[in-house]
Protein backbone atom coordinates (compact mmCIF):
# COMPACT_ATOMS: atom_id res chain seq x y z
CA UNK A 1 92.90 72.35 102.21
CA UNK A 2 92.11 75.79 102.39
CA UNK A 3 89.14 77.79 104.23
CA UNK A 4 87.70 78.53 100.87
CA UNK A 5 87.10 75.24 99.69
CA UNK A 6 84.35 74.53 102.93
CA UNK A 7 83.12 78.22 102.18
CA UNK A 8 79.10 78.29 101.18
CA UNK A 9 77.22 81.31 100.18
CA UNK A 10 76.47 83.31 103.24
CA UNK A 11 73.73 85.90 104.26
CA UNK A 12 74.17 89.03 105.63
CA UNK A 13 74.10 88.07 108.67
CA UNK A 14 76.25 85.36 108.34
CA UNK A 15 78.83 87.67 106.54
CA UNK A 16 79.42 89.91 109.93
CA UNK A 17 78.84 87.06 112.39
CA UNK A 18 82.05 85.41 110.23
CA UNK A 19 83.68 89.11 110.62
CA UNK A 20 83.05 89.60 114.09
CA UNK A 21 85.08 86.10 114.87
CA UNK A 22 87.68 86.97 112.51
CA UNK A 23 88.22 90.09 114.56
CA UNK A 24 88.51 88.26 117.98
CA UNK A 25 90.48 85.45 116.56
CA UNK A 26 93.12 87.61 115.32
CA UNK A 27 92.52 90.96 117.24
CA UNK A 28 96.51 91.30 117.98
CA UNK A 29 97.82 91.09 114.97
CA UNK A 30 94.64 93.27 113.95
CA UNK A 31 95.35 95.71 116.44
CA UNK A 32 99.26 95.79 115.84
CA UNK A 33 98.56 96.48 112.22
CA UNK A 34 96.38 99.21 112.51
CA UNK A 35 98.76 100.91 115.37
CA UNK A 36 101.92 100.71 112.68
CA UNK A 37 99.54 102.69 110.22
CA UNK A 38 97.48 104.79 111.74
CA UNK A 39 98.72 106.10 115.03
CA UNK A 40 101.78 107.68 114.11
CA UNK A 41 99.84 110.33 111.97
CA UNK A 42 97.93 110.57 115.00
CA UNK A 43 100.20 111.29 117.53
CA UNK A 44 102.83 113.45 115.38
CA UNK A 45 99.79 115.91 114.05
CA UNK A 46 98.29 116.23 117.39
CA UNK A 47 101.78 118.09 118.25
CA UNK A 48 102.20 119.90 115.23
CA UNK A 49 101.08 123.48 114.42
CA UNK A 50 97.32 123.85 113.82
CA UNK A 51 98.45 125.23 110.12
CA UNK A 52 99.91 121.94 109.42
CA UNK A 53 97.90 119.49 110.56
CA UNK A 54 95.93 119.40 107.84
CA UNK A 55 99.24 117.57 106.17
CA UNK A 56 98.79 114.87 108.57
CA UNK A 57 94.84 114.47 108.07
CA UNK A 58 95.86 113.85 104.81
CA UNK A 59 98.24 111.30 105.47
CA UNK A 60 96.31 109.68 108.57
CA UNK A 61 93.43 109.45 105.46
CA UNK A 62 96.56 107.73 102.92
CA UNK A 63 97.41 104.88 106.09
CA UNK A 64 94.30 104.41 106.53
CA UNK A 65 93.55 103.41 102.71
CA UNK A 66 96.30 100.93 103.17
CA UNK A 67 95.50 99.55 106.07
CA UNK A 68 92.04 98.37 104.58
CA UNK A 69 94.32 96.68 101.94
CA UNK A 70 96.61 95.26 104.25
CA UNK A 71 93.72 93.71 105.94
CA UNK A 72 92.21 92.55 102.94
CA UNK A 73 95.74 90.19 102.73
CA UNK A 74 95.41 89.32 106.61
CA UNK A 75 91.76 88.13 105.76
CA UNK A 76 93.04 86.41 102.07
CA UNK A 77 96.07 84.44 104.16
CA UNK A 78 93.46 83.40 106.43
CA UNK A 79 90.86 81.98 103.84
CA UNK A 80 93.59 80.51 101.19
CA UNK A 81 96.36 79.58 103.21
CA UNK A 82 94.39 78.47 106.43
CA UNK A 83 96.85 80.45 108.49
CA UNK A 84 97.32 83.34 110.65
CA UNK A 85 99.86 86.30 108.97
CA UNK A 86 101.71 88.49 111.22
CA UNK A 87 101.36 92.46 110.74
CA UNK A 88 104.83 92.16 109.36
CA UNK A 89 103.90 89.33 106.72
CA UNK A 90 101.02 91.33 105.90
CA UNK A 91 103.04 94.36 105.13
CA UNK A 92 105.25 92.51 103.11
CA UNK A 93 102.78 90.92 100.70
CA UNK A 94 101.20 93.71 100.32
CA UNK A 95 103.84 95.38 99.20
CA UNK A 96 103.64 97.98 96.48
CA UNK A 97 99.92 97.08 95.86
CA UNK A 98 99.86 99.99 98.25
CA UNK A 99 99.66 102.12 95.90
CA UNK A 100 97.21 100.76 93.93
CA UNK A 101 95.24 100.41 97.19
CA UNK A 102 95.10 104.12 97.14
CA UNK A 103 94.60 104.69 93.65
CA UNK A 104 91.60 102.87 93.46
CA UNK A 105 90.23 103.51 96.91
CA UNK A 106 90.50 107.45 96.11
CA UNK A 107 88.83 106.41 92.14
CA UNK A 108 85.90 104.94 93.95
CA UNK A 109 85.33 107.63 96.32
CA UNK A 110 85.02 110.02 93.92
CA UNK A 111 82.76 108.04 91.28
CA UNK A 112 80.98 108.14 94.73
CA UNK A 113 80.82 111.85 95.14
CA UNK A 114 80.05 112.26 91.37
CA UNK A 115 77.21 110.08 91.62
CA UNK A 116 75.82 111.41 94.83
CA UNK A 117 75.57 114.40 93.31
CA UNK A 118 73.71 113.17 90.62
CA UNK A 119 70.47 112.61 92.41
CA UNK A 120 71.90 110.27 95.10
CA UNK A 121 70.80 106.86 93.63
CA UNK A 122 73.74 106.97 90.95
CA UNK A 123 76.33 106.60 94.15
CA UNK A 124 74.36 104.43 95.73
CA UNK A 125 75.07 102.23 92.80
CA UNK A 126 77.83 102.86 92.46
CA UNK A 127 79.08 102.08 95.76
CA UNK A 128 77.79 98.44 95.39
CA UNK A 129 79.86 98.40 91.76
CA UNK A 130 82.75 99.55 93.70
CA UNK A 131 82.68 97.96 97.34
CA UNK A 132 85.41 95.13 97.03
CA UNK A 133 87.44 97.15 94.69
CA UNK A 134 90.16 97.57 97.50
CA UNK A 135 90.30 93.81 98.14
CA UNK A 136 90.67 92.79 94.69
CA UNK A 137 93.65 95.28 94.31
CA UNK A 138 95.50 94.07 97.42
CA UNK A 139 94.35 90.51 97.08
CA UNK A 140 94.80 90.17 93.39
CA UNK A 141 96.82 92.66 92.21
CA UNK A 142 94.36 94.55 89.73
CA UNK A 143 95.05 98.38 89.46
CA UNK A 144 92.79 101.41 88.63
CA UNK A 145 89.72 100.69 86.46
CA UNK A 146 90.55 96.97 85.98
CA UNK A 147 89.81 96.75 89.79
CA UNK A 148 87.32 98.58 89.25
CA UNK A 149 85.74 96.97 86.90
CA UNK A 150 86.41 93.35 88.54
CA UNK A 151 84.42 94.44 91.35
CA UNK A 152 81.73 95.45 89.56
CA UNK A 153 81.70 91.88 87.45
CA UNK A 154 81.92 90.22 91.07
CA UNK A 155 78.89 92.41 92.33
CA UNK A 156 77.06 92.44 89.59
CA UNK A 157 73.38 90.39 90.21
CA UNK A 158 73.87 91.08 93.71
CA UNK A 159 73.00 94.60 94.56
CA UNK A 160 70.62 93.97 97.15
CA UNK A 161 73.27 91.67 99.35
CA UNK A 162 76.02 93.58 98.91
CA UNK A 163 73.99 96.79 100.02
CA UNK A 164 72.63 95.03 102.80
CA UNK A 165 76.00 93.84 103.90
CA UNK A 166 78.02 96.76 103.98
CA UNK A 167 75.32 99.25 104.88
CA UNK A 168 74.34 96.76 108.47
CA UNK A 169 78.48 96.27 109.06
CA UNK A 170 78.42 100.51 108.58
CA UNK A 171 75.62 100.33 111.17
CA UNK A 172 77.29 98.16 113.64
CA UNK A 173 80.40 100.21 113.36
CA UNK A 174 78.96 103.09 113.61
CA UNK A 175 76.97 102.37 116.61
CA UNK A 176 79.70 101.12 118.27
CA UNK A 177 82.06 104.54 117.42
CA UNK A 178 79.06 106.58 118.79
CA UNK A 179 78.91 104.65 121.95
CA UNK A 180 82.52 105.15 122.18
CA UNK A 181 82.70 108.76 121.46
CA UNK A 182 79.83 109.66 124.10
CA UNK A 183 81.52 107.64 126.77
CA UNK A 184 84.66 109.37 125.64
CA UNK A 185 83.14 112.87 126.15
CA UNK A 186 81.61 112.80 129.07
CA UNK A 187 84.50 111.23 130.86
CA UNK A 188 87.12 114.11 129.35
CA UNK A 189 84.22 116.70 130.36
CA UNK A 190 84.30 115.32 133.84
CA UNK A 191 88.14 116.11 134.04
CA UNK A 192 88.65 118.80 132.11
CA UNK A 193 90.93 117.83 129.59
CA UNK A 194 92.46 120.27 126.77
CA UNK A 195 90.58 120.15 123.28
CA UNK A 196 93.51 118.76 121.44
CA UNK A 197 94.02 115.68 124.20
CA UNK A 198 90.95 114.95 123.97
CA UNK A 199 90.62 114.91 119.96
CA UNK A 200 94.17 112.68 120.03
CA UNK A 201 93.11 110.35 122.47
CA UNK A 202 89.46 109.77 121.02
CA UNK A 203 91.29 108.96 117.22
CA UNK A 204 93.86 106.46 119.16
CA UNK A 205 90.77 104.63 121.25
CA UNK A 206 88.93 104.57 117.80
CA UNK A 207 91.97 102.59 116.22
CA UNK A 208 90.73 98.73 117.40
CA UNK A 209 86.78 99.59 115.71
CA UNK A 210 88.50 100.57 112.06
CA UNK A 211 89.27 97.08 110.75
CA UNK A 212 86.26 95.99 111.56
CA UNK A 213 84.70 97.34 107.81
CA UNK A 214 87.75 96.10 105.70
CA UNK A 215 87.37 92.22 107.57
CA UNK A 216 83.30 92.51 106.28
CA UNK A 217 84.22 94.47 102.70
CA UNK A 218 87.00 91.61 102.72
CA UNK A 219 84.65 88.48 103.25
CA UNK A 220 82.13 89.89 101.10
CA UNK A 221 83.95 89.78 98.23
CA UNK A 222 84.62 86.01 99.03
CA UNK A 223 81.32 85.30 99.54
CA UNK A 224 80.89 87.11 95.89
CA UNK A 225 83.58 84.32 94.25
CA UNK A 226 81.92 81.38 95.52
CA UNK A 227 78.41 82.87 94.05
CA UNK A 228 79.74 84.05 91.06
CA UNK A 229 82.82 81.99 90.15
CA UNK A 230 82.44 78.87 92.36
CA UNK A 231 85.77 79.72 94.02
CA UNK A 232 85.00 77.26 97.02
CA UNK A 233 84.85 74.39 94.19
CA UNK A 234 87.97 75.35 92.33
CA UNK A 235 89.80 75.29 95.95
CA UNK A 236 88.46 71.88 96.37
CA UNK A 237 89.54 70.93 92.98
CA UNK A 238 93.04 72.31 93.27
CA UNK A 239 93.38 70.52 97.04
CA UNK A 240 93.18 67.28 94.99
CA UNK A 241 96.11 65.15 94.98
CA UNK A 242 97.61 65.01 91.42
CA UNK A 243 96.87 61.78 89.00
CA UNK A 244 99.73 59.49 88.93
């Protein structure tokens, strides 16, 4: 029986205390899938001319979109199939949903910006509409607006959760990546180290802290099924043994 089928709805709270032993249990493969994404863009642009690196930026932004998705499977293999996935299983479900990772990861961001601009609250909103967007495209398969608009359906009557979710995981994170970064600074400061070492170093030591957001954005939008759909009953259901 799967993970999903004992799931209950969770607070906040509950949400990133799940998240944070998610990310110990499997911190490895975690930690090896991130590296395959997200430090080669790292370490190439860090050697390449300043006029180019802007190239990699781009692409360390691209991996990083995907990794979030390939979490989102990591997370999905946990919960549904009650086991662990290798970075390399991962990778391999996810599969061309890559690009719809990206497609609707970069859609979201910039109904974001769009409704930023428009007074602030409008982006607010719609970042709540849009927050599990990338794990319904990796998980289920949905592209563009249809993930779009699944997320929305799965959000929808629970603004103030899913805000409060996402904006105290952004907190943690972000506490944590400040902490880092300070440490970070005054140690290279200490010893002197060239600007560019230092900036290459601080994104690879920053690697381990970035899947920490797509594990929360991930459980959240089980935590939406079960309130919305009832998904932990239908798992139950479907781990019944068939009528003879």
């Amino acid at each position: 029986m799967s993970q999903l089928a004992h799931t209950h709805p969770r607070r906040a709270t509950e949400i990133l205390d799940s998240s944070f032993q998610f990310y110990r249990a499997h911190f490895a493969d975690l930690l090896v899938l991130s590296a395959l994404l997200l430090v080669p863009p790292i370490l190439i642009g860090a050697f390449m001319p300043q006029s180019i690196q802007v190239v990699f930026q781009f692409v360390f932004n691209l991996m990083f979109l995907v990794s979030q998705g390939a979490i989102a499977v990591m997370v999905a293999g946990a919960i549904e199939q009650d086991r662990a996935l290798s970075a390399g299983e991962v990778l391999r479900a996810l599969g061309d949903r890559a690009g719809s990772v990206i497609a609707v990861s970069m859609m979201s961001g910039i109904l974001i910006g769009l409704g930023t601009l428009l007074l602030v609250i409008p982006g607010i909103l719609i970042a709540v509409w849009t927050v599990v967007a990338t794990p319904v495209a990796a998980i289920e398969g949905l592209k563009n607006s249809a993930a779009l608009s699944r997320s929305r359906n799965l959000a929808r009557g629970q603004f103030w959760h899913v805000l409060g979710t996402m904006l105290l995981a952004w907190i943690i994170v972000m506490v944590l990546v400040l902490g880092l970064a300070i440490a970070l600074g005054m140690v290279f400061g200490i010893i002197g180290a060239p600007e560019r070492f230092t900036d290459m170093l601080s994104e690879l030591l920053m690697v381990p802290l970035f899947p920490l957001i797509a594990v929360a954005a991930s459980l959240l939008y089980y935590d939406l099924r079960v309130r919305g759909e009832g998904a932990d009953v239908q798992a139950m259901v479907d781990a019944l043994p068939e009528a003879t």
